[in-house]
N, C-alpha and C. Protein backbone atom coordinates (compact mmCIF):
# COMPACT_ATOMS: atom_id res chain seq x y z
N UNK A 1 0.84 -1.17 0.00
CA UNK A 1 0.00 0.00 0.00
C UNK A 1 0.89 1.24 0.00
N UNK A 2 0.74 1.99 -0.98
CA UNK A 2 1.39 3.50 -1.30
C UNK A 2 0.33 4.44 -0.91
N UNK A 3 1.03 5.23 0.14
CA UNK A 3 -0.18 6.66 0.76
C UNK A 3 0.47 7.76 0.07
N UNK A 4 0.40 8.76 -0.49
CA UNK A 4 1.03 9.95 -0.74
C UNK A 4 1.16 10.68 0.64
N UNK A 5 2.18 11.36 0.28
CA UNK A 5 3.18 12.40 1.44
C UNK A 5 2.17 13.24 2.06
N UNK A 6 1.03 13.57 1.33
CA UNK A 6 0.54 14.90 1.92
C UNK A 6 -0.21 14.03 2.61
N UNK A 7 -0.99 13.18 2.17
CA UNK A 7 -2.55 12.44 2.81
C UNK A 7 -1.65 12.06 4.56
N UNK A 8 -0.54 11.41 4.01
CA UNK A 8 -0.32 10.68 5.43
C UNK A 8 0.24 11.68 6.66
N UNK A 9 0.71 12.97 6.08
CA UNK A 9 1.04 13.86 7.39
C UNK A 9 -0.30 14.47 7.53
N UNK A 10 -1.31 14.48 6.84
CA UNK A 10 -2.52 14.99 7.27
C UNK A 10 -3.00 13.45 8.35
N UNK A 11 -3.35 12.17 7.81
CA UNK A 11 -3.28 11.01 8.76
C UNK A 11 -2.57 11.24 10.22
N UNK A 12 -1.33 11.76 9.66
CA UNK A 12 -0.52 11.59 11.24
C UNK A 12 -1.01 12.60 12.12
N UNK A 13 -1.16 13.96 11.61
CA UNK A 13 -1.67 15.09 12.12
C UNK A 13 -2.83 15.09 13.27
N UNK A 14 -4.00 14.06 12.16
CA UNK A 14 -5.12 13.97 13.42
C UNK A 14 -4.52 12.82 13.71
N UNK A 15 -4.22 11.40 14.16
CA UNK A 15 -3.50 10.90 14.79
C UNK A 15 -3.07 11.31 16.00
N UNK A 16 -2.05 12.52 16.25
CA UNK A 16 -1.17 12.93 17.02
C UNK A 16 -2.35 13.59 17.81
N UNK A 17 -3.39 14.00 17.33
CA UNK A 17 -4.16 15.09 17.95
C UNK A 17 -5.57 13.95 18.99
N UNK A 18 -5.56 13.07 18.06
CA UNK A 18 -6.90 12.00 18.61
C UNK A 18 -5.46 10.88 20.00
N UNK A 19 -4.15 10.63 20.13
CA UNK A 19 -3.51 9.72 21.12
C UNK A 19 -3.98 10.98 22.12
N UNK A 20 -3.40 12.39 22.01
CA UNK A 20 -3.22 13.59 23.03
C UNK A 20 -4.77 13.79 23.14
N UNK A 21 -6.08 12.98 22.85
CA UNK A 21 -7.25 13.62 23.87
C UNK A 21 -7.47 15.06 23.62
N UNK A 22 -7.11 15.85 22.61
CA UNK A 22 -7.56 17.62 22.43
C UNK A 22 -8.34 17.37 21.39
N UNK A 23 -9.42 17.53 21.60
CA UNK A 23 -10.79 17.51 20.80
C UNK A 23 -11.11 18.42 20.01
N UNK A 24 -10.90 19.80 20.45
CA UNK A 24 -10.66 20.82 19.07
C UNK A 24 -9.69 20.80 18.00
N UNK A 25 -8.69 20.53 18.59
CA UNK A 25 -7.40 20.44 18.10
C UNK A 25 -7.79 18.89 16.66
N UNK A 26 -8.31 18.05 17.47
CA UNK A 26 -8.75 16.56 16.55
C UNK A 26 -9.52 17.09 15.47
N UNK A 27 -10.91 17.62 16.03
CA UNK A 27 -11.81 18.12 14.93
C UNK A 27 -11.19 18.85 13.76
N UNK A 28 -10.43 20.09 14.18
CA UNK A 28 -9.56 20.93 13.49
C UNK A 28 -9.16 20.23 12.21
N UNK A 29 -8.15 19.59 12.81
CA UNK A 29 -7.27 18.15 11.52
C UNK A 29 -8.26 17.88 10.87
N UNK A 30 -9.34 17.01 10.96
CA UNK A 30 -10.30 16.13 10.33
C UNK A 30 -11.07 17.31 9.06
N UNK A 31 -10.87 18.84 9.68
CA UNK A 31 -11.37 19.41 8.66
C UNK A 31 -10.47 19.49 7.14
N UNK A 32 -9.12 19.57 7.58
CA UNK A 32 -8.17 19.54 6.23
C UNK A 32 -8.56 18.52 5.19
N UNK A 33 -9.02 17.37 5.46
CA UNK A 33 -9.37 16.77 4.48
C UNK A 33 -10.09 17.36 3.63
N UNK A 34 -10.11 18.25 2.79
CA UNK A 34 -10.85 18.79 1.78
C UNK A 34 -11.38 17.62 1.11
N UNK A 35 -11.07 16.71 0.17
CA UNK A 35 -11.52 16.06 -1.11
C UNK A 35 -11.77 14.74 -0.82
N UNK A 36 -12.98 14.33 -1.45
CA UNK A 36 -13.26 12.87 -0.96
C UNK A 36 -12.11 12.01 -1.46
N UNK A 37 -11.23 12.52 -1.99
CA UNK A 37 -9.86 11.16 -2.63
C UNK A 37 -8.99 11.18 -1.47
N UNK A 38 -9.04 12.32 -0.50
CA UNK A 38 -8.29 12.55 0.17
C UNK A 38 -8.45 11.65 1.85
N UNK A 39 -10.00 12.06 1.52
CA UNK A 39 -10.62 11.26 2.80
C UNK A 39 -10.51 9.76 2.42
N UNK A 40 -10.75 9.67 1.66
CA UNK A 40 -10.69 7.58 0.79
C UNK A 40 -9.41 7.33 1.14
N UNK A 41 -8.64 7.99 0.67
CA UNK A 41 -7.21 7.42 0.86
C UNK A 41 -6.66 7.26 2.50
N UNK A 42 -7.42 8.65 3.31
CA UNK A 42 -6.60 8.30 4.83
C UNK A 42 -7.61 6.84 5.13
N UNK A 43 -8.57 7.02 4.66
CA UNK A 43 -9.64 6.02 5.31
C UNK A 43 -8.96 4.94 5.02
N UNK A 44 -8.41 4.08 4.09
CA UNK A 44 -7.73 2.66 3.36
C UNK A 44 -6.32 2.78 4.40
N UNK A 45 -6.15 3.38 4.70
CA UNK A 45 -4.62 3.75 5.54
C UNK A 45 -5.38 3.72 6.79
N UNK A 46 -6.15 3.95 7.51
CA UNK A 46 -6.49 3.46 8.85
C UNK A 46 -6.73 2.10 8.76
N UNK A 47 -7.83 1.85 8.10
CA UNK A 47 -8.13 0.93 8.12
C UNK A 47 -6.91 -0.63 8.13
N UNK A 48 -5.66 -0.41 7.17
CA UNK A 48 -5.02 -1.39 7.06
C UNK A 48 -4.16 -1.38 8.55
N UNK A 49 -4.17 0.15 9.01
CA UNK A 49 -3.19 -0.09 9.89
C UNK A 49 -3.62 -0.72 11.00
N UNK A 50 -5.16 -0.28 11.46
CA UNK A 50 -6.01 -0.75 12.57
C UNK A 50 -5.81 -2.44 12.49
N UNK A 51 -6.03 -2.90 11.22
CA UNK A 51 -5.96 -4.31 10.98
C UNK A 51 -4.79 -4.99 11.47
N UNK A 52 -3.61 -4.27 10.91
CA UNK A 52 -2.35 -4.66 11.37
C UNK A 52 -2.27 -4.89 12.79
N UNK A 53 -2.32 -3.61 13.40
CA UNK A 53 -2.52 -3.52 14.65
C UNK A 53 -2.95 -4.53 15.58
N UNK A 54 -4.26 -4.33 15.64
CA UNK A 54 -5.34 -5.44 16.15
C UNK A 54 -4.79 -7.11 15.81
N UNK A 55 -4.14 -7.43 14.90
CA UNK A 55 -3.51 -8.63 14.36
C UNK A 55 -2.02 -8.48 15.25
N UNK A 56 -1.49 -7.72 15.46
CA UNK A 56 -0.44 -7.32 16.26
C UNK A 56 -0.77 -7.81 18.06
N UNK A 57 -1.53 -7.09 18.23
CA UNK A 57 -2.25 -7.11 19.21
C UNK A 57 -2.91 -8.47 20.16
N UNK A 58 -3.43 -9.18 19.28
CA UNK A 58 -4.27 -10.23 19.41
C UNK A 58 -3.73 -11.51 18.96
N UNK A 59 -2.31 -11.48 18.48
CA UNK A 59 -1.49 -12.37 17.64
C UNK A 59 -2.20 -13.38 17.18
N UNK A 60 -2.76 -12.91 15.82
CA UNK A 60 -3.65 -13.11 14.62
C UNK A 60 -5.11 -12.38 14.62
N UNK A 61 -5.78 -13.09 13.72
CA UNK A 61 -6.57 -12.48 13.45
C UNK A 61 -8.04 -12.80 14.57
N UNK A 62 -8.41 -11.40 15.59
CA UNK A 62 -9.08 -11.90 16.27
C UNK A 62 -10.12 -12.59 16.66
N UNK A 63 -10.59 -13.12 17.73
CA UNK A 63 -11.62 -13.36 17.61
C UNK A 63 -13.41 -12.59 18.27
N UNK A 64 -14.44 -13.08 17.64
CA UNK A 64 -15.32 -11.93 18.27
C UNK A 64 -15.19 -11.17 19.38
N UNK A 65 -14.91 -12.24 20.43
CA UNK A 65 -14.81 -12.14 21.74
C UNK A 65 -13.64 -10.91 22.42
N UNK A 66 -12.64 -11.32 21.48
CA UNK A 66 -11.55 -10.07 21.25
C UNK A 66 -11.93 -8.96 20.77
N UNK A 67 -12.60 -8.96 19.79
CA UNK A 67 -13.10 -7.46 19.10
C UNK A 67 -13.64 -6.95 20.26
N UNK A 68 -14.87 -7.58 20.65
CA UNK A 68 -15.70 -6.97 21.87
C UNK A 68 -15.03 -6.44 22.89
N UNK A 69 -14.01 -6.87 23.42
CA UNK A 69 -12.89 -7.14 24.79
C UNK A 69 -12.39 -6.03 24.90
N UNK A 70 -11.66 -5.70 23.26
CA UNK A 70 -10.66 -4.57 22.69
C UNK A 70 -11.66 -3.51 22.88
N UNK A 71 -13.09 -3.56 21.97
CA UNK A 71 -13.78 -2.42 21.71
C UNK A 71 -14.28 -1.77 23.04
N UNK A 72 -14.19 -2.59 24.06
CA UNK A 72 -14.51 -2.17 25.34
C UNK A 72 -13.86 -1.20 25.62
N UNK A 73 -12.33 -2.01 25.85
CA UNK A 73 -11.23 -1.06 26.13
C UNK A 73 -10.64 0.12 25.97
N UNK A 74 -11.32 0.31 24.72
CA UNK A 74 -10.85 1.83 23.77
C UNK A 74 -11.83 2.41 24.11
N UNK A 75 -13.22 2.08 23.89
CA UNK A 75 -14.23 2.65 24.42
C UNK A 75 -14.03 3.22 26.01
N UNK A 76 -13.50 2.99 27.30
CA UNK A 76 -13.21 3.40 28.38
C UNK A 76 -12.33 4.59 27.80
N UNK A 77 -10.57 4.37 27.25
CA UNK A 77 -9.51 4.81 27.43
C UNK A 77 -9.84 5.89 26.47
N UNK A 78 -11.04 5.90 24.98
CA UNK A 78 -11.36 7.20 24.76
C UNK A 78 -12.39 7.76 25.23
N UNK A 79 -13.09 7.94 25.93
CA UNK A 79 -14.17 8.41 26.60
C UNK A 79 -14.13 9.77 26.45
N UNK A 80 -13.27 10.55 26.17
CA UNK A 80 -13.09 11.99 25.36
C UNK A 80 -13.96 11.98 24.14
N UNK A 81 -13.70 11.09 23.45
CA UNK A 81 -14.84 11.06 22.08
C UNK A 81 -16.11 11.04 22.15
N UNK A 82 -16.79 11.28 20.96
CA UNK A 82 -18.07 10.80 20.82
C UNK A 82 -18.34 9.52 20.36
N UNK A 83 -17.17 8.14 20.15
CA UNK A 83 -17.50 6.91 20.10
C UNK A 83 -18.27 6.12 20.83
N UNK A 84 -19.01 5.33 20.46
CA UNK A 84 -19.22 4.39 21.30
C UNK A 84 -18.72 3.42 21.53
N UNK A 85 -18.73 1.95 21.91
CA UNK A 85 -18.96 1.19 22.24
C UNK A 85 -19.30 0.15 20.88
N UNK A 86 -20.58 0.44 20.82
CA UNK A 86 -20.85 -0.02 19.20
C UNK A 86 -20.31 0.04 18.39
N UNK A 87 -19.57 1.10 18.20
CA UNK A 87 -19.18 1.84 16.55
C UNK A 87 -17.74 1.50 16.84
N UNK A 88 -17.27 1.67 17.78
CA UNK A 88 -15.79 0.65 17.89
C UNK A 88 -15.47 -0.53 17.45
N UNK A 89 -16.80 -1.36 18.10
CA UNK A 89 -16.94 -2.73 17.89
C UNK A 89 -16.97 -2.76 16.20
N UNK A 90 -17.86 -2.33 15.70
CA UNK A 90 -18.22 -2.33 14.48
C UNK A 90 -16.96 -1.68 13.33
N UNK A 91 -16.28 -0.71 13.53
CA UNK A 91 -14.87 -0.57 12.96
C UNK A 91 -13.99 -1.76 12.95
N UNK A 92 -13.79 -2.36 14.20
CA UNK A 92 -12.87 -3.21 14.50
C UNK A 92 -13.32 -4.42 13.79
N UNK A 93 -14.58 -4.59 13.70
CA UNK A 93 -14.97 -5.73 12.92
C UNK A 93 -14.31 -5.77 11.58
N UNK A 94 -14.84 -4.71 10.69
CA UNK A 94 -14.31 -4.38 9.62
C UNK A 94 -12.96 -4.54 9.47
N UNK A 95 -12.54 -3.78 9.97
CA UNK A 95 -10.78 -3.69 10.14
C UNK A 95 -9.99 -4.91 10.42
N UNK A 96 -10.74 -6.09 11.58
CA UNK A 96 -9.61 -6.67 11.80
C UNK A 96 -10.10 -8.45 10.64
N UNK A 97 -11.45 -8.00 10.16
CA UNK A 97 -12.07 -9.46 10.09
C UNK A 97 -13.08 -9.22 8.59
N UNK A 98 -12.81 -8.00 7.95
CA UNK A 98 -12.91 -7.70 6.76
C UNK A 98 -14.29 -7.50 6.47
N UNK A 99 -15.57 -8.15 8.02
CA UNK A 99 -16.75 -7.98 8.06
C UNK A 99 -17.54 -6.82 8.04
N UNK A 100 -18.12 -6.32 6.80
CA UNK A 100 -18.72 -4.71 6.67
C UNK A 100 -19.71 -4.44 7.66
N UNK A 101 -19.50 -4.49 9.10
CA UNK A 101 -20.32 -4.27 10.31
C UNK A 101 -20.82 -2.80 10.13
N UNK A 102 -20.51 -2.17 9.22
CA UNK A 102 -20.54 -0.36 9.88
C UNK A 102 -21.63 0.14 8.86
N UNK A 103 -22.19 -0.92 8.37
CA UNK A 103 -23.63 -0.45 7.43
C UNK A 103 -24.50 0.65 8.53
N UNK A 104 -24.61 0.73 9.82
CA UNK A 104 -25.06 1.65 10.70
C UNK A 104 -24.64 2.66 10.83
N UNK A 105 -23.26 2.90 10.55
CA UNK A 105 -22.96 4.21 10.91
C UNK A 105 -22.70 5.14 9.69
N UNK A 106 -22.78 6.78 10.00
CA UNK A 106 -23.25 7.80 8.94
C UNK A 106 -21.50 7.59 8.65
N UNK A 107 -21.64 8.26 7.59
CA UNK A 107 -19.93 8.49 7.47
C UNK A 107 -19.50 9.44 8.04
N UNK A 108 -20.04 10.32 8.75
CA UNK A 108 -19.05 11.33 9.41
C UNK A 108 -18.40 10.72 10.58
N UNK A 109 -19.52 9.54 11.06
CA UNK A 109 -19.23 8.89 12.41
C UNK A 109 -17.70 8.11 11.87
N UNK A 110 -17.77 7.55 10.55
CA UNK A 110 -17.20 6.06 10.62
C UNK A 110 -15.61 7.11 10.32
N UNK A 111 -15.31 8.09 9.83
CA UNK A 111 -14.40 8.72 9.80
C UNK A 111 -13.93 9.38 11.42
N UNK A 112 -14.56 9.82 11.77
CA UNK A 112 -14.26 9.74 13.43
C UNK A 112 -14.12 8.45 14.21
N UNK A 113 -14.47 7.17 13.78
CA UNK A 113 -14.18 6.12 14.54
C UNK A 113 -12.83 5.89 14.23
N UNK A 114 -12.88 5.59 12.71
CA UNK A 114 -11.55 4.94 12.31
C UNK A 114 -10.32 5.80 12.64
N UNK A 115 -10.67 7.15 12.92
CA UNK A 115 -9.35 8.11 13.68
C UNK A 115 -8.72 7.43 15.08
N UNK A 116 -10.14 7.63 15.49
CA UNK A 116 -9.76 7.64 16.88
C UNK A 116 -9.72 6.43 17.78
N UNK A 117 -9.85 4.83 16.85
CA UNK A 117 -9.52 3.63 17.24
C UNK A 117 -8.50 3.69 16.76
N UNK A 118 -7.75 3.60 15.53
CA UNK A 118 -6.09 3.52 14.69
C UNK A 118 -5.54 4.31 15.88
N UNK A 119 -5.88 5.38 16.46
CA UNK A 119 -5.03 5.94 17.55
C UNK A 119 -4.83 5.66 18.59
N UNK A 120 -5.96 5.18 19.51
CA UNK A 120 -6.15 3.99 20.36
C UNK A 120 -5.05 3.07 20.46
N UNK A 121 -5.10 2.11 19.21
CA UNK A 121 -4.55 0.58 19.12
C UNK A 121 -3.17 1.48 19.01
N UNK A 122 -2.87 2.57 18.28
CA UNK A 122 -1.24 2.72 18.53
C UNK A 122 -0.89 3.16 19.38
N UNK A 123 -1.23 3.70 20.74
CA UNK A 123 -0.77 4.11 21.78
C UNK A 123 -0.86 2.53 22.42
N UNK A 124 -2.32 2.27 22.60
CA UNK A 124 -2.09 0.76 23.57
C UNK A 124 -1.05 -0.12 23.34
N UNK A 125 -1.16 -0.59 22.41
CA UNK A 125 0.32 -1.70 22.09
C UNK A 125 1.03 -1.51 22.97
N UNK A 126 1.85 -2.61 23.23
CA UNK A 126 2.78 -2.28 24.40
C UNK A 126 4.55 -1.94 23.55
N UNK A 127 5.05 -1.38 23.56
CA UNK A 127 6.09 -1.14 23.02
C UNK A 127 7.43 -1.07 23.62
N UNK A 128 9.03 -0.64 23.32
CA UNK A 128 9.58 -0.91 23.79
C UNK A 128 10.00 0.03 24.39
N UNK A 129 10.59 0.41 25.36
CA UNK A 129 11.22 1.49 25.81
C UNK A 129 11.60 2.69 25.47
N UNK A 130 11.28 3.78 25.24
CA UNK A 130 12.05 4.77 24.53
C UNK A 130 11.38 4.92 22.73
N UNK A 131 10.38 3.94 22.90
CA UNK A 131 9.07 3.93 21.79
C UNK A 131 8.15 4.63 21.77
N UNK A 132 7.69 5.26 21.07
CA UNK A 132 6.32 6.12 21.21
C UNK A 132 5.59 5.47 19.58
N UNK A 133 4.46 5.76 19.36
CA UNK A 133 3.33 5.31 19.11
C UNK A 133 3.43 5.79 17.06
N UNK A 134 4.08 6.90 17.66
CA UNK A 134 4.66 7.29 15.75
C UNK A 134 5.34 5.98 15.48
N UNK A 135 6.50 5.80 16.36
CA UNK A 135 7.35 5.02 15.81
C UNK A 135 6.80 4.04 15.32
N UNK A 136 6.05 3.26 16.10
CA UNK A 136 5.41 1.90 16.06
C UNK A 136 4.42 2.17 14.85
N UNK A 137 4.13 3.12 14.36
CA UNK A 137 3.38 3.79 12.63
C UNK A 137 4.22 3.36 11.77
N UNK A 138 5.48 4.04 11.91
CA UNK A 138 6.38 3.75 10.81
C UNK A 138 6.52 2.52 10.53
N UNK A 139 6.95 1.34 11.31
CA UNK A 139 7.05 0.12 11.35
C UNK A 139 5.35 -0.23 10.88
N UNK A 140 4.36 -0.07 10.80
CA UNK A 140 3.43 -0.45 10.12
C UNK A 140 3.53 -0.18 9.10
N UNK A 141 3.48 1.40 8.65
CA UNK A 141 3.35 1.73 7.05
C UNK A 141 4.52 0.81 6.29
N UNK A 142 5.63 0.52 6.99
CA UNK A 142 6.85 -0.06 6.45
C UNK A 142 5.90 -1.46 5.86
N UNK A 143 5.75 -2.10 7.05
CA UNK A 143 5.10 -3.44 6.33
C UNK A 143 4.07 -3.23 5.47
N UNK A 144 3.36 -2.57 5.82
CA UNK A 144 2.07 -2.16 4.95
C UNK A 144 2.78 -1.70 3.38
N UNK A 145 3.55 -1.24 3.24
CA UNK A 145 4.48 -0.87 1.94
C UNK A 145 5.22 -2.27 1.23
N UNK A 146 5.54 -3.00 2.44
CA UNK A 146 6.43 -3.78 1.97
C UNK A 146 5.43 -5.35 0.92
N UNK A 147 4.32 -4.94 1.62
CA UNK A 147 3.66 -6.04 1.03
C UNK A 147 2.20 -5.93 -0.42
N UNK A 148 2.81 -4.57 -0.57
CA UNK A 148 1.78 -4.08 -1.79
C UNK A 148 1.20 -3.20 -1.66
């Protein structure tokens, strides 16, 4: 997967803004997306990374019980958002298990989920010392690049 330069520092941008909990600051970002190619493209780039992630996470591909477990979890640790519970669950479905769960949600929602779970799963991971949550990005997009 190839992201262009601009899409993905706009990606990282709200990223950085949805791990740090500043909600104006999040909204703000989410407005730069001007163009629906622009929004498509961060959207295919959460999405693979969330997948990665969550497959990272769960070492393989999870199971319901995990989605639910996880979606809990993010659901507590973002409680700053307007996510739910549901719509977590239902991203993560998608994301980690390719199942189009999110026929419910509007797209403004499913673009605010997929922010602010991809940001979630990269802070949670447990990482190594002297790691922060970009880093552990790079090493995704890397694989995510490396494999098409």
């Amino acid at each position: 997967m190839k992201v262009d330069d601009q899409t993905e520092e706009k990606v990282r941008n709200a990223l950085h803004w949805a791990v740090k909990r500043r909600e104006h600051e999040f909204d703000a970002s989410l407005a730069t997306f001007s163009t629906r190619s622009e929004r498509s493209t961060a959207l295919e780039l959460l999405i693979a990374v969330s997948r990665f992630v969550t497959s990272d996470i769960c070492a393989g591909v999870p199971s319901s019980a995990q989605v639910t477990a996880l979606a809990a979890e993010i659901s507590a640790t973002e409680s700053w958002s307007t996510v739910s519970t549901d719509e977590i669950t239902a991203f993560l479905t998608l994301a980690a298990r390719d199942d189009p769960a999110v026929d419910g949600l509007s797209a403004e929602t499913f673009v605010v989920t997929a922010f602010v779970v991809t940001a979630s799963l990269l802070a949670m991971r447990p990482k190594q010392e002297g790691q922060w949550w970009f880093d552990y990005l790079d090493q995704v997009e890397s694989a995510l690049e490396a494999t098409g």
